[in-house]
C-alpha atoms as a PDB file:
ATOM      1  CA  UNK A   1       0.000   0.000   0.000  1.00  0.00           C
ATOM      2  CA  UNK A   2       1.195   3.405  -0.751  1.00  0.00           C
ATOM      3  CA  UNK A   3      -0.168   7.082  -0.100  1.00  0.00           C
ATOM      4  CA  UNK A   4      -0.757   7.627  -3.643  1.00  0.00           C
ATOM      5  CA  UNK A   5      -3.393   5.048  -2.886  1.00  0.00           C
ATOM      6  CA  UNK A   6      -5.061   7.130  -0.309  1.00  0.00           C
ATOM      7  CA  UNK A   7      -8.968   7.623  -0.728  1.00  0.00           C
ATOM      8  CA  UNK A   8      -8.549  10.663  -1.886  1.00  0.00           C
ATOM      9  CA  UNK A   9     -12.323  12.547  -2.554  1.00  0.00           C
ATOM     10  CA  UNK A  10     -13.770  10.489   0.847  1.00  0.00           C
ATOM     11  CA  UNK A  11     -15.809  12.222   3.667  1.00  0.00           C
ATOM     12  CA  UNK A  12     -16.300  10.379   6.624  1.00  0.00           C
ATOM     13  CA  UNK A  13     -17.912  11.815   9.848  1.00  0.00           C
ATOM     14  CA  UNK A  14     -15.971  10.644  13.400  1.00  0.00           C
ATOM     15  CA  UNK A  15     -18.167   9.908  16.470  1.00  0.00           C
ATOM     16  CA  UNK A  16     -15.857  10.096  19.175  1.00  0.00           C
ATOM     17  CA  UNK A  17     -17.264  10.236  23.177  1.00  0.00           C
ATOM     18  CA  UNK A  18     -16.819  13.641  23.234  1.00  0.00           C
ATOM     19  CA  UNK A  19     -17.401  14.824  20.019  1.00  0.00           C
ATOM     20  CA  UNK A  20     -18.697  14.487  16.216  1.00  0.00           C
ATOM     21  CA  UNK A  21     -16.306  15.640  13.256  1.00  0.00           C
ATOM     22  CA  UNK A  22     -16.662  15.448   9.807  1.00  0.00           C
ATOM     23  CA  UNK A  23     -12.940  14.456   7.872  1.00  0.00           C
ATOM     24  CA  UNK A  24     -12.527  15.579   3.899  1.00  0.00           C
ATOM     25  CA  UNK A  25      -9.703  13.559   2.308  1.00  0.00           C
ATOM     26  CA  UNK A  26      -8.795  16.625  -0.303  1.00  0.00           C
ATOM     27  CA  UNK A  27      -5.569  14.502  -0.998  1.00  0.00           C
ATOM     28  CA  UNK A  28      -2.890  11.951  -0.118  1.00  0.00           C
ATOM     29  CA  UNK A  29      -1.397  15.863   1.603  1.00  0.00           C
ATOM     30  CA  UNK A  30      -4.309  17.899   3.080  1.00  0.00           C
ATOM     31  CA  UNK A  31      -7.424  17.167   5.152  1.00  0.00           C
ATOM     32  CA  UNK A  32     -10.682  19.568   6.197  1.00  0.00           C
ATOM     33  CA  UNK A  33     -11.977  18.868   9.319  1.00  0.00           C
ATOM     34  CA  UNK A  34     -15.384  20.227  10.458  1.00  0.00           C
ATOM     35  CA  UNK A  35     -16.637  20.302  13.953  1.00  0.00           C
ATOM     36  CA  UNK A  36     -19.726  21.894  14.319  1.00  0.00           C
ATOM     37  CA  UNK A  37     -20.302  21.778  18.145  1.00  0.00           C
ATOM     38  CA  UNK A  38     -18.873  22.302  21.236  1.00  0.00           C
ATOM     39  CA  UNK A  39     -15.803  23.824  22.696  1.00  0.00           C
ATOM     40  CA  UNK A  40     -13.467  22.845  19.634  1.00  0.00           C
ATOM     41  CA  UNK A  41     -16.083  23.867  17.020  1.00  0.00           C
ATOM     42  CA  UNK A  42     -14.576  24.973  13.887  1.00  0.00           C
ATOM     43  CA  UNK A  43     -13.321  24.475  10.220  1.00  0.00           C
ATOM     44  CA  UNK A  44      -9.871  24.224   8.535  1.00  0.00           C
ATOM     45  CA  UNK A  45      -7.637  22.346   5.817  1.00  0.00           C
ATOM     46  CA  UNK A  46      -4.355  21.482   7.343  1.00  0.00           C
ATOM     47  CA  UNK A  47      -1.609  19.546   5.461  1.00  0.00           C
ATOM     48  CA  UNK A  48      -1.115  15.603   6.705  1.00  0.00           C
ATOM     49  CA  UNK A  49       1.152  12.907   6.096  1.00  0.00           C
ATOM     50  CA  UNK A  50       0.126   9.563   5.416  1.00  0.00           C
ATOM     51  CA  UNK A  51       1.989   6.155   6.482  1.00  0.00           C
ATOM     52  CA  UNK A  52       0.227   3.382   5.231  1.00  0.00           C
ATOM     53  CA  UNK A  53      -0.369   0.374   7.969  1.00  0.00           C
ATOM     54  CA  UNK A  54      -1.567  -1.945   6.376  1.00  0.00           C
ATOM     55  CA  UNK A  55      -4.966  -3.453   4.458  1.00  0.00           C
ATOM     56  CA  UNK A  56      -6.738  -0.018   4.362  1.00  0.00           C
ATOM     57  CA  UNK A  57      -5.249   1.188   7.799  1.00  0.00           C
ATOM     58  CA  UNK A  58      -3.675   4.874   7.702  1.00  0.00           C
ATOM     59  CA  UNK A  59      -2.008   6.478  10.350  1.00  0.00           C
ATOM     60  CA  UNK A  60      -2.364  10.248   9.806  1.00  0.00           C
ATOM     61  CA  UNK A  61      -0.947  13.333  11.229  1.00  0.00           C
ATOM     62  CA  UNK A  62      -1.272  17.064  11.124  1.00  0.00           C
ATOM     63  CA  UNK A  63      -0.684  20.076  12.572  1.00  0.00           C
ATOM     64  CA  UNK A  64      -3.236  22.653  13.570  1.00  0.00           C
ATOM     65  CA  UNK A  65      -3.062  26.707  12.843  1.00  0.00           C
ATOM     66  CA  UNK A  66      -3.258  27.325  16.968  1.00  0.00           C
ATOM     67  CA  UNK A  67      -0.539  24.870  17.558  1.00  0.00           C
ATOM     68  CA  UNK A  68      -2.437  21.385  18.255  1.00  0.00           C
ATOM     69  CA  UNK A  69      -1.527  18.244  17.357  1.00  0.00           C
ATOM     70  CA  UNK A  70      -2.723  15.241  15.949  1.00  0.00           C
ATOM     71  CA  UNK A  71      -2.469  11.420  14.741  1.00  0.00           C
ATOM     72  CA  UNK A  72      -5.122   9.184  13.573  1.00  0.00           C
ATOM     73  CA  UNK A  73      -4.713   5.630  13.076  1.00  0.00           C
ATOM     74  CA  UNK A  74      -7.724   4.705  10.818  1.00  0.00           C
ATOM     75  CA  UNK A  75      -9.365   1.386   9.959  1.00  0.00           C
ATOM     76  CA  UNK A  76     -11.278   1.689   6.751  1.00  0.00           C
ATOM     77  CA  UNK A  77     -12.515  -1.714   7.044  1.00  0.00           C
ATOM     78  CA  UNK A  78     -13.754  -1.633  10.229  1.00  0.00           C
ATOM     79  CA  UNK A  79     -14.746   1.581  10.256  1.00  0.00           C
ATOM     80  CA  UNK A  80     -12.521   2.587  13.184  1.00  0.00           C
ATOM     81  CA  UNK A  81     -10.405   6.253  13.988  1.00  0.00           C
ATOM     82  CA  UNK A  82      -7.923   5.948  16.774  1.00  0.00           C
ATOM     83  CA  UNK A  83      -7.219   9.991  17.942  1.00  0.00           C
ATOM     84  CA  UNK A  84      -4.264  11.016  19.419  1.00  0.00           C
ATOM     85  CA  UNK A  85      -4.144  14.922  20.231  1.00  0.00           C
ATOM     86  CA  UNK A  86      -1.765  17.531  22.203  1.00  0.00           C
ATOM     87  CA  UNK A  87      -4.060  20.795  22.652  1.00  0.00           C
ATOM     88  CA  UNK A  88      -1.885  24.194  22.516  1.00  0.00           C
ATOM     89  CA  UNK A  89      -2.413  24.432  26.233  1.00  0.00           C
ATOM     90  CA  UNK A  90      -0.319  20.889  26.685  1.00  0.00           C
ATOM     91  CA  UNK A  91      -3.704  19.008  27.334  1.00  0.00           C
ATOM     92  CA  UNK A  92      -3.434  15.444  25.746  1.00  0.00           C
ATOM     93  CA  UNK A  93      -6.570  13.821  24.214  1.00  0.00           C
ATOM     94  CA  UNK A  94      -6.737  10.012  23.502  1.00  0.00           C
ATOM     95  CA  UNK A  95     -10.098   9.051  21.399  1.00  0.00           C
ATOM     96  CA  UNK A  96     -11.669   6.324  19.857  1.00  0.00           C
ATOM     97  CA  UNK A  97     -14.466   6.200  17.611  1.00  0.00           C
ATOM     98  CA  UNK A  98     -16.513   4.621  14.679  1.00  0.00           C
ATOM     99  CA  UNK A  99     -17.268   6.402  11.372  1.00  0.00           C
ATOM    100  CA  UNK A 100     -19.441   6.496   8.401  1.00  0.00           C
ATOM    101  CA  UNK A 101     -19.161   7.197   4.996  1.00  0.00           C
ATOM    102  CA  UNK A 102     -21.162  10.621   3.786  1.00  0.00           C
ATOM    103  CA  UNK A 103     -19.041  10.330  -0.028  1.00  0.00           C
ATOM    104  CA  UNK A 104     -17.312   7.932  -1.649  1.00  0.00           C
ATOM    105  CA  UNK A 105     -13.777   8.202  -2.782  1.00  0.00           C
ATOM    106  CA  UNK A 106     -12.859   9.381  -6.111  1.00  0.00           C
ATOM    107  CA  UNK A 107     -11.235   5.651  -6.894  1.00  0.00           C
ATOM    108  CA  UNK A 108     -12.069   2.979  -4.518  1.00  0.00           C
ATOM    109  CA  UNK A 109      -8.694   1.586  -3.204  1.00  0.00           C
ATOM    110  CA  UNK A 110      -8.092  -2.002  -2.187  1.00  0.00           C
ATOM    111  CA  UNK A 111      -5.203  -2.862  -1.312  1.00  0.00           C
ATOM    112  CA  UNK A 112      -6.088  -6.422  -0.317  1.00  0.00           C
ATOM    113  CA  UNK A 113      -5.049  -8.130  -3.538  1.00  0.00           C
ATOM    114  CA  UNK A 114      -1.459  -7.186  -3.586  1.00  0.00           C
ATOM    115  CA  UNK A 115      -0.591  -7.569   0.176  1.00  0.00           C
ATOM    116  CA  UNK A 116      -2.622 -10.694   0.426  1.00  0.00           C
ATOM    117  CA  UNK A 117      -0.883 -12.196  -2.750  1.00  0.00           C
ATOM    118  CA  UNK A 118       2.480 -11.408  -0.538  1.00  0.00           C
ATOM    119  CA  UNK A 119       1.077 -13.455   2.252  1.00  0.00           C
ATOM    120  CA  UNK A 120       0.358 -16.167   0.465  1.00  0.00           C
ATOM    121  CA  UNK A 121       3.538 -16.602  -1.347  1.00  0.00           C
ATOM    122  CA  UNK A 122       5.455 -15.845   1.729  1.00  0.00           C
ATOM    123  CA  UNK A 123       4.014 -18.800   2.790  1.00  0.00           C
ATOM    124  CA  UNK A 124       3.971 -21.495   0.490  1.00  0.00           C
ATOM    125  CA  UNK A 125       7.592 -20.604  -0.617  1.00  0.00           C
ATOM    126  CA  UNK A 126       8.686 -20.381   3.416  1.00  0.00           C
ATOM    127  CA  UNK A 127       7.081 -23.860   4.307  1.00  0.00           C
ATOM    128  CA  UNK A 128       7.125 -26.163   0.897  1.00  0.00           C
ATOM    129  CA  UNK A 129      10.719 -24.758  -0.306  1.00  0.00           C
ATOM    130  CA  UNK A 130      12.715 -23.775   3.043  1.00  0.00           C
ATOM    131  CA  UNK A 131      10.947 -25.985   5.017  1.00  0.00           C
ATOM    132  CA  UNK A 132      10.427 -22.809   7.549  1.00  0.00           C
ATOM    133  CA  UNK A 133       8.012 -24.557  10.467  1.00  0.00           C
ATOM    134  CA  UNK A 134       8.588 -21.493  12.243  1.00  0.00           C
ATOM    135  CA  UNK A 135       7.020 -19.282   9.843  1.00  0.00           C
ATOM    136  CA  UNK A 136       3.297 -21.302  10.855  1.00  0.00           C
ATOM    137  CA  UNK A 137       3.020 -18.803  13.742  1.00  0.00           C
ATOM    138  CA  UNK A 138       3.819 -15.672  11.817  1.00  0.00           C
ATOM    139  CA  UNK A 139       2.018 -16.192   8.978  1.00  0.00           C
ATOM    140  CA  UNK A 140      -1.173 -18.522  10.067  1.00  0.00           C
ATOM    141  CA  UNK A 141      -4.529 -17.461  12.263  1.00  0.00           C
ATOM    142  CA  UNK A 142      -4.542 -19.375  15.531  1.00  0.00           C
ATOM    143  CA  UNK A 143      -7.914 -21.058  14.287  1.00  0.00           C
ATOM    144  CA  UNK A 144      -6.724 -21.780  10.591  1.00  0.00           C
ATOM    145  CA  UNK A 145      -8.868 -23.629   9.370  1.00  0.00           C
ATOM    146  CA  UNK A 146      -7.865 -26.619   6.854  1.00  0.00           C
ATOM    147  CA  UNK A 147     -10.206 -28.245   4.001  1.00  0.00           C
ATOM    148  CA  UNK A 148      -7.683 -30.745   3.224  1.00  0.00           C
ATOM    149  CA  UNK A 149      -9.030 -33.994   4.836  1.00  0.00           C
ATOM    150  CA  UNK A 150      -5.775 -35.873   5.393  1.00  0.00           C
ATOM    151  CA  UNK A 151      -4.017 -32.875   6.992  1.00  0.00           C
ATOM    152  CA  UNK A 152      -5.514 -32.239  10.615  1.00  0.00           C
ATOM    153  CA  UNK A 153      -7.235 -29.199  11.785  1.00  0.00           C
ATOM    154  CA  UNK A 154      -4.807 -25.898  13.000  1.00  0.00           C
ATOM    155  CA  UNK A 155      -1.368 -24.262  13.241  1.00  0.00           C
ATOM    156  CA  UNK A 156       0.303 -26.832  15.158  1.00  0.00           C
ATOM    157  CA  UNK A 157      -0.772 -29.748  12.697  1.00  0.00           C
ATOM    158  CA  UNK A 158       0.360 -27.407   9.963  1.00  0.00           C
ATOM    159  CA  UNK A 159       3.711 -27.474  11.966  1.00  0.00           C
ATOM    160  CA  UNK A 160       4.320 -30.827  12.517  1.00  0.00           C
ATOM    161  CA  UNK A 161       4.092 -31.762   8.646  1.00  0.00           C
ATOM    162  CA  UNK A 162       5.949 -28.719   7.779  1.00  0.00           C
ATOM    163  CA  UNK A 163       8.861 -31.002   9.732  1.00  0.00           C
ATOM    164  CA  UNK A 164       8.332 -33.886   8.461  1.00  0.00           C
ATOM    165  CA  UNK A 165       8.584 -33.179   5.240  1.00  0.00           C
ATOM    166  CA  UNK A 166      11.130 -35.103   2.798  1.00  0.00           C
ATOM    167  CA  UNK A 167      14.284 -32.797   1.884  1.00  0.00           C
ATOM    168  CA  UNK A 168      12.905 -33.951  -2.056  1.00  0.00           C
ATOM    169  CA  UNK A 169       9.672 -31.647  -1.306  1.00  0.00           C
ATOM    170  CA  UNK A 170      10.042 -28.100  -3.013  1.00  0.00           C
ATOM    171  CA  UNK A 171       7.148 -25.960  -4.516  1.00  0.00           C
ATOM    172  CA  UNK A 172       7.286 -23.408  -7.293  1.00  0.00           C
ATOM    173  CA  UNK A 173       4.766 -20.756  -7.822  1.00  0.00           C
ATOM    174  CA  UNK A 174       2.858 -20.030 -10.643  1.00  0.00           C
ATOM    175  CA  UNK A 175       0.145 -18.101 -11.304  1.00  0.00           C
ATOM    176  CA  UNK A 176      -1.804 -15.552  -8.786  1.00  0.00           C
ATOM    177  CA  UNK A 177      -5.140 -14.552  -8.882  1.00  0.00           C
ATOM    178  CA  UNK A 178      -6.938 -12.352  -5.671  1.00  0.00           C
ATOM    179  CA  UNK A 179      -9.868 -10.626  -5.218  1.00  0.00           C
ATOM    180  CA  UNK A 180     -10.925  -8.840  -1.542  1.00  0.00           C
ATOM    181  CA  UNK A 181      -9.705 -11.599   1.207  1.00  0.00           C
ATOM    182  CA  UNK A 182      -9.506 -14.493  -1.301  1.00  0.00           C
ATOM    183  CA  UNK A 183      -6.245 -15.703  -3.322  1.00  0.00           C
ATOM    184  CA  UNK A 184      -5.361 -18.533  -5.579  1.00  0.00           C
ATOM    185  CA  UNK A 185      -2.095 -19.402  -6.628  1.00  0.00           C
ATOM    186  CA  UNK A 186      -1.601 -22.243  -9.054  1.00  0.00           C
ATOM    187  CA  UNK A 187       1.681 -24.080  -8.533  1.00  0.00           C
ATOM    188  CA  UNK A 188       3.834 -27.254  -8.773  1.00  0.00           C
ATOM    189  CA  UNK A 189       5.329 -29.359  -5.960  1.00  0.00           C
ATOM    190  CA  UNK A 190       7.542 -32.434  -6.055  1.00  0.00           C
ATOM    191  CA  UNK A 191       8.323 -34.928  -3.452  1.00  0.00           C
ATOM    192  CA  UNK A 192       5.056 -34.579  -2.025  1.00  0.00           C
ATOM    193  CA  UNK A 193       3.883 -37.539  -4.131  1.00  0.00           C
ATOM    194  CA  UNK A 194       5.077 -40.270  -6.985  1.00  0.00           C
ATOM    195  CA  UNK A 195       5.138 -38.269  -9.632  1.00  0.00           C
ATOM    196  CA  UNK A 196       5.378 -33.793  -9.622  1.00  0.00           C
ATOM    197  CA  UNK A 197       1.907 -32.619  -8.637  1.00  0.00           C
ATOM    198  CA  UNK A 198       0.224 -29.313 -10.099  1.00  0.00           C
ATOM    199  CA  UNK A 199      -2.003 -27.843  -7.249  1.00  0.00           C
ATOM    200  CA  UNK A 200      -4.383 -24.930  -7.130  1.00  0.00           C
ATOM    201  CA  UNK A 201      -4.115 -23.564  -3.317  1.00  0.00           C
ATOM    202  CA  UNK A 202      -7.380 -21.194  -2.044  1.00  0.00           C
ATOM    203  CA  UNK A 203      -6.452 -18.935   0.780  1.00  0.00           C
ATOM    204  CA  UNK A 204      -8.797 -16.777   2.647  1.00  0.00           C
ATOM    205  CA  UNK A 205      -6.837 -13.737   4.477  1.00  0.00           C
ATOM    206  CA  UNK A 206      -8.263 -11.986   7.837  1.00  0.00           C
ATOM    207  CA  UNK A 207      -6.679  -9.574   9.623  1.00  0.00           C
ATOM    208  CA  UNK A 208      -3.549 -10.305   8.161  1.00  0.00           C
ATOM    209  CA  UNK A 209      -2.902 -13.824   8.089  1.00  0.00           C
ATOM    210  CA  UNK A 210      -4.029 -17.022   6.231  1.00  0.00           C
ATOM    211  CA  UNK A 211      -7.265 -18.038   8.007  1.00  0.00           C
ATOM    212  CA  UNK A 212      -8.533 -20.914   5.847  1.00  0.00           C
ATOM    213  CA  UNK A 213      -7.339 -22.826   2.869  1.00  0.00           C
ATOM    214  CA  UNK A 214      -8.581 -25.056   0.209  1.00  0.00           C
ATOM    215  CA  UNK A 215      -6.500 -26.903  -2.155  1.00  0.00           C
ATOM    216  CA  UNK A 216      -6.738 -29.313  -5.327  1.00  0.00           C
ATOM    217  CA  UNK A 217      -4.073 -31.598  -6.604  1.00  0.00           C
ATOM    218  CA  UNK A 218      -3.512 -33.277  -9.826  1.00  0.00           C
ATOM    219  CA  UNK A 219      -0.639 -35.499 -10.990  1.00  0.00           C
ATOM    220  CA  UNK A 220       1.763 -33.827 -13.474  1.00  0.00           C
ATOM    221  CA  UNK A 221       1.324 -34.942 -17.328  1.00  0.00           C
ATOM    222  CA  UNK A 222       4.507 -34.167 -19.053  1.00  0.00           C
ATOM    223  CA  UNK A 223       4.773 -33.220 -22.830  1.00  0.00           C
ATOM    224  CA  UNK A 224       5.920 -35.909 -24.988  1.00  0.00           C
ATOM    225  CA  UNK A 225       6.880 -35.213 -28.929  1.00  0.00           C
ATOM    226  CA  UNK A 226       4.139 -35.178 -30.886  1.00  0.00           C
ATOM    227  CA  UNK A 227       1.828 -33.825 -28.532  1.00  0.00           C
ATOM    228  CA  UNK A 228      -0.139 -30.727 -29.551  1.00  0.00           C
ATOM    229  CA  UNK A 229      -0.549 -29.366 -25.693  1.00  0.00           C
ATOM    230  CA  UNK A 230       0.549 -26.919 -23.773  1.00  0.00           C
ATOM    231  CA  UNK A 231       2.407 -27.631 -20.401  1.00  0.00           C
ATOM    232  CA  UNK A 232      -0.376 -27.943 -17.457  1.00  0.00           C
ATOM    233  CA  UNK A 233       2.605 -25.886 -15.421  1.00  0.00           C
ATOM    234  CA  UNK A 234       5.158 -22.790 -16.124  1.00  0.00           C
ATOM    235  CA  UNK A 235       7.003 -21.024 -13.708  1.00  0.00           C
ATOM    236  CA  UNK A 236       7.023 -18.022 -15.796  1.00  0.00           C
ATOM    237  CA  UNK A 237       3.066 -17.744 -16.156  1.00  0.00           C
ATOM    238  CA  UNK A 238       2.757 -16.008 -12.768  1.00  0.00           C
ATOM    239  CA  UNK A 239       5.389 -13.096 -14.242  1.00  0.00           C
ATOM    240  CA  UNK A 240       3.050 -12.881 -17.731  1.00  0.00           C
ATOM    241  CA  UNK A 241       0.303 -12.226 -15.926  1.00  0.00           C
ATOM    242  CA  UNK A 242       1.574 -10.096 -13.302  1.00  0.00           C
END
């Protein structure tokens, strides 16, 4: 995720405890805030910087014309605004609120695809080609959830084959295709059977790690002269379509 990929154009109004304010996103660099009540009523633009977090999670921070203060961490899935602010008389405020939506962004950004697609190949390259057991923890929900029947239920079963597994076993990635929490990734592994396997693996992705997984094998049929075919597998496919 990157600034640029801010939703610029996007009004949200904040309902914090001890007050309501209404946030314009002019651009990835200035804000107008609007509070219409109360002691801190009033309306300005300030400039901001943006750090992205994470799946649509900003922190933002600005300065105010009398002096204050302030970061935001916001959750744009959720709907969540985190407030940190230092008041010009030294007075520190620490809010939390929901928001809603009063306009839409100019262009919708969803950053899910790419950072999920990272996830997922973090994972199946750190466990099926370093043999990383470790990286189960890091990477994996504590309730992952497994539709593979002969692989048991959760993280530490996930572990223990991760171990087990034959130095001969080594999986190369292929193709990628993601959409919101969802990603597929089409790939080849050998020494997990016989003969090389292509598999399609299904991933769902919450709150930052794999949460559930899905997964179809199929033995490997090479090319032989005279065949018309195309390969079922190419390493390269996942860079063409990229």
């Amino acid at each position: 995720m990157s600034a640029e990929r801010f939703p610029a154009g996007l009004k949200i109004d904040v309902t914090y405890p001890q007050f309501r304010v209404s946030l314009t996103f002019v651009s990835a660099s200035q804000l107008t805030f609007e509070i219409k009540d109360g002691p801190f009523a009033r309306t300005e633009t300030v400039d901001i910087e943006v750090v992205p977090l994470g799946n649509s999670v900003f922190a933002l921070s600005w300065q105010e014309r009398d002096g204050a203060t302030v970061t935001n961490v916001q959750d744009h899935d959720r709907g969540t605004v985190h407030s940190w602010a230092t008041l010009p008389g030294g007075r520190f405020l620490r809010m939390s609120g929901t928001f809603v939506v009063t306009r839409p962004a100019d262009v919708r950004s969803d950053d899910r695809p790419r950072s999920n697609t990272a996830l997922v190949l973090e994972a199946m390259t750190s466990l099926f080609q370093r043999h990383d057991a470790s990286a189960v923890e890091r990477l994996y929900a504590e309730d992952y959830i497994q539709h593979n029947p002969e692989i048991p239920q959760g993280r530490a079963a996930l572990e223990g084959l991760v171990e087990s597994l034959s130095p001969s076993v080594h999986y190369e990635p292929g193709l990628t295709i993601a959409q919101g929490d969802l990603v597929a990734i089409h790939g080849r592994i050998r020494g997990w059977s016989e003969k090389p396997q292509v598999v399609v693996d299904i991933f769902r992705v919450e709150n930052g790690r794999l949460a559930e997984h899905w997964d179809v094998l199929q033995d490997e049929v090479p090319l032989t002269a005279g065949v018309a075919g195309l390969a079922m597998f190419d390493p390269r496919e996942g860079e063409r379509h990229s």
